[in-house]
Protein backbone atom coordinates (compact mmCIF):
# COMPACT_ATOMS: atom_id res chain seq x y z
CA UNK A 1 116.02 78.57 136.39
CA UNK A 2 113.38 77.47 134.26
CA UNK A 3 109.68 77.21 135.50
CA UNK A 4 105.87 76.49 134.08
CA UNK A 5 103.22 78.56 132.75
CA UNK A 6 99.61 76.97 132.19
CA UNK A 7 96.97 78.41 129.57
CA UNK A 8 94.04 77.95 130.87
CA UNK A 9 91.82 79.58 128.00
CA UNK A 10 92.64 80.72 124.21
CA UNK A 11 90.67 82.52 121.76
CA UNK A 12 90.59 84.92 118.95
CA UNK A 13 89.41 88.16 118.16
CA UNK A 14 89.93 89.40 114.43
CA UNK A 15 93.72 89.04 114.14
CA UNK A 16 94.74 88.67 117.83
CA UNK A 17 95.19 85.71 119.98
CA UNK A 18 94.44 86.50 123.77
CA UNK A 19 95.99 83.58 126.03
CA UNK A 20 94.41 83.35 129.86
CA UNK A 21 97.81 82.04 131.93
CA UNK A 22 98.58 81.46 135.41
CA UNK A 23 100.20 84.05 137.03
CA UNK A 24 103.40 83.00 138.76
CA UNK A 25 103.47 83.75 142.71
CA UNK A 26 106.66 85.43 143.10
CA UNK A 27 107.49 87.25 139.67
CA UNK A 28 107.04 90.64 139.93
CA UNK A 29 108.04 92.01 136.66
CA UNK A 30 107.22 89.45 133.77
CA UNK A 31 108.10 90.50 129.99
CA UNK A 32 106.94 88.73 127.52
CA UNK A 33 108.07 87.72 123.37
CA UNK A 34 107.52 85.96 120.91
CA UNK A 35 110.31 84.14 118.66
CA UNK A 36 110.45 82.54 115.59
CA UNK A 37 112.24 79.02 116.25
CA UNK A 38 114.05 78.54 112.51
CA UNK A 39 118.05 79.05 113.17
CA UNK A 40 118.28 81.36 109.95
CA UNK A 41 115.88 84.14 110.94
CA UNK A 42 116.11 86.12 114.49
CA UNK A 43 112.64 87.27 114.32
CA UNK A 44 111.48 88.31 117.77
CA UNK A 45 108.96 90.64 119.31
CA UNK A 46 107.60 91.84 122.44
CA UNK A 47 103.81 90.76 123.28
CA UNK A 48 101.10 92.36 125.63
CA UNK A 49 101.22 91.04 129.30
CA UNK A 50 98.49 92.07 131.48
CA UNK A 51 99.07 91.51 135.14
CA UNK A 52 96.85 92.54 137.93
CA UNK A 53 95.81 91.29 141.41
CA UNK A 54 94.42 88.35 139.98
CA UNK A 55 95.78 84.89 139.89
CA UNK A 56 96.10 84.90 135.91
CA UNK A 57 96.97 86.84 133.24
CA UNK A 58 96.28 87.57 129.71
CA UNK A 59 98.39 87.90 127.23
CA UNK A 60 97.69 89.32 123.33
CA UNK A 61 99.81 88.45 120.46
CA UNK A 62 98.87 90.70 117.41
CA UNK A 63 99.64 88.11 114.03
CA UNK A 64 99.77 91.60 112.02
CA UNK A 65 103.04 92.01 112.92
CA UNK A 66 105.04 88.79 112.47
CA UNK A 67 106.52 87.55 109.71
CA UNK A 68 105.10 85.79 107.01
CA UNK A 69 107.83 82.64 106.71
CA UNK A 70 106.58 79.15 107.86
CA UNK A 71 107.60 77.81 110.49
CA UNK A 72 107.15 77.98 114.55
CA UNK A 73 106.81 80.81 117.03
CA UNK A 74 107.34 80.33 120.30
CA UNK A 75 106.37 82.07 123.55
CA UNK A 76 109.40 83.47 126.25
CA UNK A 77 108.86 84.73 129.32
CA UNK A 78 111.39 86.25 131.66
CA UNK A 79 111.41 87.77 135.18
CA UNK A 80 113.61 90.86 134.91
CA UNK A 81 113.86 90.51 139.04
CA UNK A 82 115.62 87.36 138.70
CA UNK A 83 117.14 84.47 136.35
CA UNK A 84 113.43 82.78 136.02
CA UNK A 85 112.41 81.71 132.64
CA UNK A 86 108.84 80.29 132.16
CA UNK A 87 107.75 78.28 129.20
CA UNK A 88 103.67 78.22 128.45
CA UNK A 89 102.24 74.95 128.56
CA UNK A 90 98.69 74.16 127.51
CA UNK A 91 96.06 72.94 129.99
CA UNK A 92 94.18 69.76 129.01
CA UNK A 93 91.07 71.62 128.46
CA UNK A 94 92.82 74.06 126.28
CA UNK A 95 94.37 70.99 124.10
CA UNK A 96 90.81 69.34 123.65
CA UNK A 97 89.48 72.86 122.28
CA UNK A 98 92.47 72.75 119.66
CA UNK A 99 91.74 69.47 118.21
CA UNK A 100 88.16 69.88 118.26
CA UNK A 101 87.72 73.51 116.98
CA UNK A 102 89.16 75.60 114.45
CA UNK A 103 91.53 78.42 115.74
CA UNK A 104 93.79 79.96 113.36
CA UNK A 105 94.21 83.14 112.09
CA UNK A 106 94.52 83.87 107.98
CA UNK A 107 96.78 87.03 106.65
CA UNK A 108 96.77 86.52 102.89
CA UNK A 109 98.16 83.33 101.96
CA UNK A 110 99.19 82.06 105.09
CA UNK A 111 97.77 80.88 108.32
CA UNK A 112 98.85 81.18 112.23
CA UNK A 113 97.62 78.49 114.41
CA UNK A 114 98.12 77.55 117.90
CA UNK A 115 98.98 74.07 119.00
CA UNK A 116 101.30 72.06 120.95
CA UNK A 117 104.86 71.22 121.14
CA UNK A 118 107.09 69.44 122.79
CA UNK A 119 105.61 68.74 126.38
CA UNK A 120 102.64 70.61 125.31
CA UNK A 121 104.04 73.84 125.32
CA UNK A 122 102.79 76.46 123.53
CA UNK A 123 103.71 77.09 119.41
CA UNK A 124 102.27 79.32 117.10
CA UNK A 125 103.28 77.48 113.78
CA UNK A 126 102.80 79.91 110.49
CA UNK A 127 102.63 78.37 107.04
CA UNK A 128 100.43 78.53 103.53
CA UNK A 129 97.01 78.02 103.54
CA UNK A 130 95.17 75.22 102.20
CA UNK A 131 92.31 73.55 100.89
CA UNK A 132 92.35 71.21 103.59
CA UNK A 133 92.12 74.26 106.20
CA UNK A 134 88.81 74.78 105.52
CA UNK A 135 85.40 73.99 107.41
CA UNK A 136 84.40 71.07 104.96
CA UNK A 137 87.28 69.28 105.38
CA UNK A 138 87.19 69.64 109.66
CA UNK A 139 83.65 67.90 108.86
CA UNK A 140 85.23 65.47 107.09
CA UNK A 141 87.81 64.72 110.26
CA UNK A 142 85.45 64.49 112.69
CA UNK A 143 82.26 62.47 110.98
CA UNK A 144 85.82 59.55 110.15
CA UNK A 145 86.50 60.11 113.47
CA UNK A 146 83.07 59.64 115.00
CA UNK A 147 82.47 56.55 112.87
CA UNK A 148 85.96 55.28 113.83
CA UNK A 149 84.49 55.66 117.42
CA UNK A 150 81.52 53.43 117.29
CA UNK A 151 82.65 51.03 114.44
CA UNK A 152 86.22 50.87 115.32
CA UNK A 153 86.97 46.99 116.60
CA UNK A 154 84.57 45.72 113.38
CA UNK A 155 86.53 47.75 110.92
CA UNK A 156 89.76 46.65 112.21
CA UNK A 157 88.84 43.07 111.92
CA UNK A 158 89.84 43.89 108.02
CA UNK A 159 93.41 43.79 109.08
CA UNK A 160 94.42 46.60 106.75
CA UNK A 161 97.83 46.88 105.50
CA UNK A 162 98.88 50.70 104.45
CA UNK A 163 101.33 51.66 102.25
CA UNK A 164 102.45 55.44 101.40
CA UNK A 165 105.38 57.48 100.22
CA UNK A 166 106.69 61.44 100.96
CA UNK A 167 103.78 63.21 101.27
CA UNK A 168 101.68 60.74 99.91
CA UNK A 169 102.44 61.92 96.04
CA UNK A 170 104.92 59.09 94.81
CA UNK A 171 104.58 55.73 93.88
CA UNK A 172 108.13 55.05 92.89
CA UNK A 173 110.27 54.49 95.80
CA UNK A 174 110.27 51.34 98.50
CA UNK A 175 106.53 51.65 99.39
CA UNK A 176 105.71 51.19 95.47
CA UNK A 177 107.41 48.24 94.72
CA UNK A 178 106.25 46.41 97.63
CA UNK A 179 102.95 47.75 97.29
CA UNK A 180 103.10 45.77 93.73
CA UNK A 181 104.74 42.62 94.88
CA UNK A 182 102.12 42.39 98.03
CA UNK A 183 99.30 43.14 95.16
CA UNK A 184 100.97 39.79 93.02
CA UNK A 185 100.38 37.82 96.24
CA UNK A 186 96.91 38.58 96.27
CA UNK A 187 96.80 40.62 99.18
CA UNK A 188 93.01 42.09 99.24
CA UNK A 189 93.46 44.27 101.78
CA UNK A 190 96.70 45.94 101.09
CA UNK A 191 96.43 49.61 99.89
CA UNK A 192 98.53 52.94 98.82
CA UNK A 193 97.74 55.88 99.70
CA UNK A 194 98.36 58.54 96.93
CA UNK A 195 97.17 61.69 95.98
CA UNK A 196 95.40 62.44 92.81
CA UNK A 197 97.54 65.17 91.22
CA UNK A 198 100.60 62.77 91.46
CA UNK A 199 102.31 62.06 88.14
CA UNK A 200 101.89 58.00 89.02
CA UNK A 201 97.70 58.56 89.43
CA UNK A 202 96.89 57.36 86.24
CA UNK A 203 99.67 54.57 86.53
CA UNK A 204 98.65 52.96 89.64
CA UNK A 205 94.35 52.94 88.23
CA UNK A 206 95.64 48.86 87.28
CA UNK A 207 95.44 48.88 91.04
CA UNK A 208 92.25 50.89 91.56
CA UNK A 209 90.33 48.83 94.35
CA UNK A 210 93.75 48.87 96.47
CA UNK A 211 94.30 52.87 95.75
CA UNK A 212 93.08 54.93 97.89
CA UNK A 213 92.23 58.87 97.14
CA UNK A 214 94.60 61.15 99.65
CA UNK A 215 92.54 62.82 102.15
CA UNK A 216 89.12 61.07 100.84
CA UNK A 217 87.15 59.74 103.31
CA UNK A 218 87.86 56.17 102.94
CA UNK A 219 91.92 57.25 103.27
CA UNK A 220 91.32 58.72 107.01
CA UNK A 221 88.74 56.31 108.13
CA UNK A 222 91.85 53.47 107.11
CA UNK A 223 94.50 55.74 108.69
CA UNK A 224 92.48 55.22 112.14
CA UNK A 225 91.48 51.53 111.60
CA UNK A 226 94.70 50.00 109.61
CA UNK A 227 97.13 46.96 111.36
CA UNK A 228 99.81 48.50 110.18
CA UNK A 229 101.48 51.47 108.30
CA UNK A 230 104.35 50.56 105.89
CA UNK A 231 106.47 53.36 104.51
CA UNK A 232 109.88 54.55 103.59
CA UNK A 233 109.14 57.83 105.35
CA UNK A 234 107.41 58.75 108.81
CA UNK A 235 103.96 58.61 110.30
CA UNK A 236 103.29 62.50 109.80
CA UNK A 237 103.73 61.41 106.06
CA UNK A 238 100.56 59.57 105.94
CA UNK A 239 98.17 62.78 106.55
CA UNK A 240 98.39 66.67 106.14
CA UNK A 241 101.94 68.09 106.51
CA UNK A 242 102.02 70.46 109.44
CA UNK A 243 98.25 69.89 109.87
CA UNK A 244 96.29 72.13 112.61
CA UNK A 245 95.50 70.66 116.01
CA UNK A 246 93.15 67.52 115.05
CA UNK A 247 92.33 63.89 116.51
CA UNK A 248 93.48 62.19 113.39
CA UNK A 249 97.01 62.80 113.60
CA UNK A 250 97.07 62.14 117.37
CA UNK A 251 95.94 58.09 116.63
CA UNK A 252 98.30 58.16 114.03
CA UNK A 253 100.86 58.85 116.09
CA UNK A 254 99.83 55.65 118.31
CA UNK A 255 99.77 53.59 114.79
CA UNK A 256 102.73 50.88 113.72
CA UNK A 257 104.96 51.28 111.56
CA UNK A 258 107.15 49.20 109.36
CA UNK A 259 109.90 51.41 108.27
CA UNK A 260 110.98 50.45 104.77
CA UNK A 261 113.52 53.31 104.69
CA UNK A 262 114.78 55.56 101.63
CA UNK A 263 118.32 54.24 101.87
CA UNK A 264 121.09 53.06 103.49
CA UNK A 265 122.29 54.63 106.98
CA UNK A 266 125.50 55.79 106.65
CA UNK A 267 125.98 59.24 105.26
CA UNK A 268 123.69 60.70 107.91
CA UNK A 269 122.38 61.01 111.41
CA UNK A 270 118.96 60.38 111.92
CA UNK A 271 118.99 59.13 115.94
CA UNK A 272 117.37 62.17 116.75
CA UNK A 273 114.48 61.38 114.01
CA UNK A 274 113.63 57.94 113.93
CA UNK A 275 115.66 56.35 117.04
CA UNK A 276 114.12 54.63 119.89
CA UNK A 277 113.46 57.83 122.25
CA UNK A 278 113.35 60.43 119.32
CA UNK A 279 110.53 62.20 117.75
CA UNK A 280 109.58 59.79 115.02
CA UNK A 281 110.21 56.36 116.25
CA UNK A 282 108.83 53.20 114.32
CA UNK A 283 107.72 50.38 115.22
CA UNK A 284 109.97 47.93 112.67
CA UNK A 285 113.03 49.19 110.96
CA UNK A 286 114.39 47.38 108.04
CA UNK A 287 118.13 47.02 106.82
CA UNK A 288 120.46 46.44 104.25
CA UNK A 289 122.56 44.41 105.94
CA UNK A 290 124.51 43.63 109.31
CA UNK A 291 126.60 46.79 109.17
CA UNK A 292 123.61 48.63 109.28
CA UNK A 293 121.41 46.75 111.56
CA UNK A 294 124.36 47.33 113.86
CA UNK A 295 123.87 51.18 113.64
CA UNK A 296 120.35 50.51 114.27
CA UNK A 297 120.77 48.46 116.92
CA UNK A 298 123.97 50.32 118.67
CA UNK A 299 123.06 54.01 117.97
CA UNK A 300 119.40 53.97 117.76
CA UNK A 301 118.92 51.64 120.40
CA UNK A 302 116.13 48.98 118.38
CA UNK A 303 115.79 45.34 119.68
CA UNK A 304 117.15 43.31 117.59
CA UNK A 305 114.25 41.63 116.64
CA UNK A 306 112.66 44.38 115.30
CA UNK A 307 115.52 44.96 112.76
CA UNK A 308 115.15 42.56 110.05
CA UNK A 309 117.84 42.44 107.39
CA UNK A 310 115.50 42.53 103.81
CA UNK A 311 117.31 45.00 101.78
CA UNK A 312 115.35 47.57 100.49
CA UNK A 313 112.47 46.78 97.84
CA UNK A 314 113.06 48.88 95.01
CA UNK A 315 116.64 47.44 94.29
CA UNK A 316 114.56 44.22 93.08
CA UNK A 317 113.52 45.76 90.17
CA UNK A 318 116.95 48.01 89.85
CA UNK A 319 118.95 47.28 86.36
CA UNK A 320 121.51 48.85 84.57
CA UNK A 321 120.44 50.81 82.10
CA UNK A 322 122.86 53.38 81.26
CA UNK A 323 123.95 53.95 77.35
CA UNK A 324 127.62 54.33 76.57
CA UNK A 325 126.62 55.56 73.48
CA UNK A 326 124.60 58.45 74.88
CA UNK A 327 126.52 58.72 78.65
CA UNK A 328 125.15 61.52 81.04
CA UNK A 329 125.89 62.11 84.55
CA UNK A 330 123.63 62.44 88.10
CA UNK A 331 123.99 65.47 89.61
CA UNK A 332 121.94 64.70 93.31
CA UNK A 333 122.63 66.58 96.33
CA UNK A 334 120.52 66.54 99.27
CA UNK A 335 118.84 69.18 101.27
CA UNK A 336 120.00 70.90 103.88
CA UNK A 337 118.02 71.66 107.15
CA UNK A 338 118.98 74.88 107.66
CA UNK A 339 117.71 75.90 104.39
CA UNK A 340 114.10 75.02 105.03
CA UNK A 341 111.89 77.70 105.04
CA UNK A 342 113.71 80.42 103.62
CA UNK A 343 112.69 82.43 100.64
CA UNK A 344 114.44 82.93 97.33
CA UNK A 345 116.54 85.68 98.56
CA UNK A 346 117.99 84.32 101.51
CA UNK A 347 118.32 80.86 99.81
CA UNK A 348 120.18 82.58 96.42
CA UNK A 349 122.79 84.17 99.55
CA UNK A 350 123.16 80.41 100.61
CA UNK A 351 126.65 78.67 99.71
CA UNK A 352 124.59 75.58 98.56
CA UNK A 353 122.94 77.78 95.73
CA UNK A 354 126.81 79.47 95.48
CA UNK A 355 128.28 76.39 94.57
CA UNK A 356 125.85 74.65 92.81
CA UNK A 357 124.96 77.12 90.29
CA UNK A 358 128.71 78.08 89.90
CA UNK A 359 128.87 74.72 89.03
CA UNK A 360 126.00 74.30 86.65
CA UNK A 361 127.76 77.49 84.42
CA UNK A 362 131.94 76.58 85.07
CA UNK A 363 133.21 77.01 81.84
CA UNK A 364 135.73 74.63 81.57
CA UNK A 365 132.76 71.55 82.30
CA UNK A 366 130.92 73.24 79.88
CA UNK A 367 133.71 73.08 77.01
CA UNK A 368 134.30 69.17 78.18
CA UNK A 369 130.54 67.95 78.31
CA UNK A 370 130.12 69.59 74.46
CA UNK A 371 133.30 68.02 73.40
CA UNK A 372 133.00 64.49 74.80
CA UNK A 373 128.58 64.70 74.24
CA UNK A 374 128.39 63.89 77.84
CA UNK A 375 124.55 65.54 79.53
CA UNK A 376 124.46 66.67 83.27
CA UNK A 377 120.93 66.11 84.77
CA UNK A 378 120.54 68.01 87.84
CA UNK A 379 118.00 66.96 90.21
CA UNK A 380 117.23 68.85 93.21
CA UNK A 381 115.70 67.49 96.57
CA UNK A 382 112.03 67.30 97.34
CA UNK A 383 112.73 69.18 100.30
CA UNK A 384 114.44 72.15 98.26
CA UNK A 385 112.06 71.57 95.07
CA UNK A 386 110.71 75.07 95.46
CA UNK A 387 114.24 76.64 95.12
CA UNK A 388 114.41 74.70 91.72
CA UNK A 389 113.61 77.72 89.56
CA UNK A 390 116.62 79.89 91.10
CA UNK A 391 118.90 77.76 89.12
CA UNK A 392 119.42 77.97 85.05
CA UNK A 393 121.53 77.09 82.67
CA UNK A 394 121.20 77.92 78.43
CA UNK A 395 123.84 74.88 78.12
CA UNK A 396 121.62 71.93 75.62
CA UNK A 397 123.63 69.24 78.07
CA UNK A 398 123.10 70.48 81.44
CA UNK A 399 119.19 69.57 82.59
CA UNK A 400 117.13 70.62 85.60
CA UNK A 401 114.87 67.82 86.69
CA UNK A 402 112.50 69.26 89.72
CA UNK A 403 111.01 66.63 92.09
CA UNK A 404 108.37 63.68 90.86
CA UNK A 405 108.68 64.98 87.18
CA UNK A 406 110.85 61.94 86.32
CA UNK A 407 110.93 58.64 88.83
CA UNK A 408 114.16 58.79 89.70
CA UNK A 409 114.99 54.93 89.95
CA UNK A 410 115.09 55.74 86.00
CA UNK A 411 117.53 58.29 86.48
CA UNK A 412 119.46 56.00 89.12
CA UNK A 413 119.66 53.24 86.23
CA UNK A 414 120.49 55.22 83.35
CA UNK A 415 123.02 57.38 84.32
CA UNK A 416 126.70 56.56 83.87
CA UNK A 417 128.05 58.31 86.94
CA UNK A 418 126.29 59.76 90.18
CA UNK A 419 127.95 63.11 92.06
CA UNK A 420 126.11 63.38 95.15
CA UNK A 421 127.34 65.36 99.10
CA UNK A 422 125.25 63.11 101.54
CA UNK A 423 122.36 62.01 99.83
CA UNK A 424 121.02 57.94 100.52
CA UNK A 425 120.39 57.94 96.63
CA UNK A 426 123.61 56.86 96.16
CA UNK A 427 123.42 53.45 97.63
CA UNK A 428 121.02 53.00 94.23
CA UNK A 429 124.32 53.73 92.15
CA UNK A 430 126.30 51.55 94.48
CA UNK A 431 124.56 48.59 94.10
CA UNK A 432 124.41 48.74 90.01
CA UNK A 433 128.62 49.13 90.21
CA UNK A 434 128.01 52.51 89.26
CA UNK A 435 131.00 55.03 90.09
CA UNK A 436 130.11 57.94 92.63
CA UNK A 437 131.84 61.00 93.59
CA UNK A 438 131.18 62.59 97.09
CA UNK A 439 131.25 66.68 96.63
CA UNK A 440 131.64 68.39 100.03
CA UNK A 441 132.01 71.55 100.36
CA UNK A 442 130.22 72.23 103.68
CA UNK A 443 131.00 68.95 105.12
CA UNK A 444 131.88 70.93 108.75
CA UNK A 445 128.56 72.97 108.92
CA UNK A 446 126.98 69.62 108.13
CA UNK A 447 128.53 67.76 110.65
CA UNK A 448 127.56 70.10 112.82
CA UNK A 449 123.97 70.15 111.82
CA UNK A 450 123.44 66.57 111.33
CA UNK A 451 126.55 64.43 111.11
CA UNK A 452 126.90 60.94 110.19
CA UNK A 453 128.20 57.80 111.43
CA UNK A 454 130.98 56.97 109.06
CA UNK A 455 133.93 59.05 108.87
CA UNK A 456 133.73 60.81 105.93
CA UNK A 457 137.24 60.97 104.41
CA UNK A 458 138.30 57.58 105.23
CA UNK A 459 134.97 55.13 104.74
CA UNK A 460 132.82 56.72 101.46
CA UNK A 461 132.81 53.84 98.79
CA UNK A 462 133.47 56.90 96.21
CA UNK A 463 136.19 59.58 95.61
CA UNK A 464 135.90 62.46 97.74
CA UNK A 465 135.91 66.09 96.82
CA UNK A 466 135.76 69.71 99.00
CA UNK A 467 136.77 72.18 95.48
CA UNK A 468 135.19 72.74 92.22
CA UNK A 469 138.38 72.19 90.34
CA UNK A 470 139.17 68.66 91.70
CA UNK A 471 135.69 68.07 91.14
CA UNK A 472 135.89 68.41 87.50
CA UNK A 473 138.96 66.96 87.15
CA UNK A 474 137.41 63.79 88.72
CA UNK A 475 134.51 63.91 86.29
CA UNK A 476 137.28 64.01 83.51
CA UNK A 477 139.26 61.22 84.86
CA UNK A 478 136.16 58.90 85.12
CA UNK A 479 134.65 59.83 81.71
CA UNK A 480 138.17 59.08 80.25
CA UNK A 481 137.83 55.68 81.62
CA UNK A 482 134.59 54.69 80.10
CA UNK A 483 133.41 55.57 83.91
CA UNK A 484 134.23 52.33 85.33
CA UNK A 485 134.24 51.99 89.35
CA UNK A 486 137.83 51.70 91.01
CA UNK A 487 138.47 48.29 92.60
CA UNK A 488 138.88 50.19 95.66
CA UNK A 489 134.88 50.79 96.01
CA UNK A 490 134.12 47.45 94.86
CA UNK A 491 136.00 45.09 96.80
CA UNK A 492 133.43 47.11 99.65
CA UNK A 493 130.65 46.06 98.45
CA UNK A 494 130.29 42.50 100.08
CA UNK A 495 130.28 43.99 103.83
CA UNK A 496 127.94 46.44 102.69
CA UNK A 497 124.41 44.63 101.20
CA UNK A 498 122.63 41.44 102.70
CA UNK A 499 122.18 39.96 99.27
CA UNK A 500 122.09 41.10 95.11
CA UNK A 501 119.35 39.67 94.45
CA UNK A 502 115.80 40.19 93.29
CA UNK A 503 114.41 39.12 96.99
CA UNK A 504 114.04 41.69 98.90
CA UNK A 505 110.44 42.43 98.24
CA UNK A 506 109.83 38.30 99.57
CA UNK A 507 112.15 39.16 102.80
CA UNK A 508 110.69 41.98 103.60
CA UNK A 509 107.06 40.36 103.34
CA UNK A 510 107.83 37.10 104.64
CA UNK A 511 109.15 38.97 108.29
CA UNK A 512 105.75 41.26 108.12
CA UNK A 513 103.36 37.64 108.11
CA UNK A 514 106.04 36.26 110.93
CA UNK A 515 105.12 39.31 113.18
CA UNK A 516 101.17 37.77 112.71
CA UNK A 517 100.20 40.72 110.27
């Protein structure tokens, strides 16, 4: 049986938290942990409980002794008397104190902070510091937020359009290109959100007045006063990732959104991410065509009406570019989840780094790429790009590519061949009649973990591999065949995009004015 907790106080002494809870009526003999949420580690420990006569308790977790690896912790409380388990939820007062204050507690490079979950229970999320963490920059929340406050229904008279990307450091997927097609309309007050370090900064200065500085000022003050956020990623994309208890990220959880998407919905399950009643729903969600806006509409349970069929902007601008004189091949697998957050060690133990960098150094592809002058660009998810410098290879033809060093619609044209497991990218390869090959080796854990809503070995618009061998026997049977696409995977292609055109930048646009943006 599960029952509530409430914290009715929190603060922090040196490198302690000390929670004030309700003490449950009947439960006798509480014990108390603390467990780290991420499905690769089992890190849990028993925390001080302090029970007396009184109606509450406190309870002291010491941050000294967890583990440094980010992600959540998450409070357990059992009644050795009986089958009760209580979850901690935090009082209203307590909630207010988070997103006004600053309580967090720093060991090194990383910080522990309390905030809410799901329900409002209590989490004690651990990740790297940064400069954003400090005092200045709370200043900077709450003056935009103050100002937001009293000048709120004049600002938003503006009607402010705002586009970003992953993390708000690209401007080369979706939001980009319609970013630059609203900017040839004229659009005054349209603007992208980037950050400064990004390798597009100095690109996008033609677009100055419509470029906004990430986490400036003028970027939160919008965040809280825009129409209308238009992405191909989520609303927590727009701001700080994992950001400390705050009362910007709580209205921008209230903004809309016009989902642009990063591809096409087919290779995996994202109903518990973006669907109606999941924990990143949007407000619009744009498709390829009427296959898709049928998964939409079926599995993530959208109206209709807020599912227009666009295709996605960036393939307006996609061409073939690929050199038969000078061929190479896209190596592009996704991430998986339950690699997030581990370090090097665990990660190098993983059968993704296994196979992948068993891959990069098999002999026999070696010999083959030399003899037939045929390069291998590997190019490892944003997700995973901190993982890049585990792999190597001496080979001249094999090359690691880590995230946002090259725009990857570049390496989507050029290449002659794509070999991909589950990653949307390929839909990019698909549409310029590009051959793929589908390498699965952990296709079951996957399913398990995300799953998809095709079946894999009867509906992938590529040949399908599980073994290293028949993987490179595939890559020599394409390259031997000037890697032309089977007619198998093209005849597909109708059913599986609205149009091929270069319009999907003007659908797109034309259904955003219809909704009276």
């Amino acid at each position: 049986m599960e029952q509530t907790l409430h914290i009715k106080n929190l603060k922090i002494k040196k490198k302690r938290l000390i929670l004030l809870l309700s003490r449950p009526e009947k439960a006798t003999q509480l014990q108390a942990s603390i467990v780290f949420q991420n499905t690769g580690f089992h890190f849990s420990h028993p925390v001080e409980l302090s029970i007396d006569d009184s109606p509450e308790m406190v309870l002291k977790i010491d941050v000294s002794f967890l583990e440094q690896n980010d992600g959540d912790w998450a409070l357990v409380f059992q009644d050795t008397t009986s089958d009760t388990v209580y979850t901690a939820i935090l009082d209203s007062k307590v909630r207010l104190a988070l997103l006004l204050g600053r309580h967090y507690v720093r060991r090194g490079d990383f910080v522990y902070f309390p905030m809410g979950g799901s329900g409002h229970s209590f989490l004690l999320r651990c990740r790297h510091w940064q400069p954003h963490d400090r005092l200045s920059f709370r200043i900077k929340e709450l003056s935009a937020f103050a100002i937001y406050k009293i000048f709120g229904k004049l600002l938003k008279k503006h009607h402010i359009w705002l586009i970003y990307e992953k993390f708000c450091v690209t401007a080369q997927e979706n939001g980009f290109y319609f970013f630059e097609y609203c900017m040839k309309q004229n659009e005054k007050n349209v603007y992208f959100i980037l950050d400064r370090k990004s390798p597009q900064w100095n690109d996008m200065q033609k677009y100055s007045q419509n470029v906004i500085p990430f986490l400036s000022f003028r970027h939160i003050l919008y965040l809280l006063t825009a129409d209308l956020y238009i992405s191909p990623d989520g609303r927590h994309h727009a701001y700080i990732w994992k950001p400390m208890p705050n009362p910007i990220t709580r209205e921008i959880n209230k903004q809309k959104l016009y989902f642009l998407q990063h591809g096409v919905l087919y290779l995996k399950n994202v109903d518990n991410l973006f669907g109606v009643h999941s924990s990143s729903p949007v407000t619009y969600f744009t498709a390829s065509s009427e296959f898709e806006k049928n998964i939409i509409t079926q599995h993530m349970e959208y109206e209709p009406s807020k599912v227009p069929v666009t295709g996605l902007a960036r393939w307006d601008k996609l061409e073939n570019t690929a050199d038969p004189a000078h061929p190479f091949i896209l190596l592009m697998p996704t991430w998986r989840s339950w690699l997030e957050g581990q370090n090097d060690e665990l990660f190098c133990q993983s059968s993704y780094y296994r196979h992948y960098t068993s891959l990069l150094n098999d002999q026999e592809l070696l010999d083959y790429l030399k003899e037939k002058q045929i390069r291998l660009v590997f190019y490892i998810h944003p997700k995973l790009r901190e993982f890049i410098d585990n792999f190597h290879s001496d080979n001249n033809l094999i090359k690691l590519i880590s995230f946002n060093s090259v725009p990857l619609n570049q390496l989507l044209m050029g290449c002659s061949m794509m070999i991909t497991d589950y990653s949307s990218a390929c839909w990019d390869a698909y549409y310029l009649e590009k051959p793929i090959l589908f390498y699965q080796f952990d296709l079951k854990q996957y399913n398990e973990t995300n799953g998809s809503y095709i079946d894999m070995e009867k509906d992938l618009f590529g040949d399908r591999c599980t073994k290293q061998n028949e993987l490179i026997r595939l890559i020599r049977e394409y390259a031997e065949n000037g890697f032309q696409e089977k007619e198998t995977y093209t005849a597909m292609r109708e059913n599986l995009f609205v149009a091929r055109d270069h319009d999907n930048c003007k659908r797109t646009y034309e259904y955003i004015k219809s909704q009276g943006y």
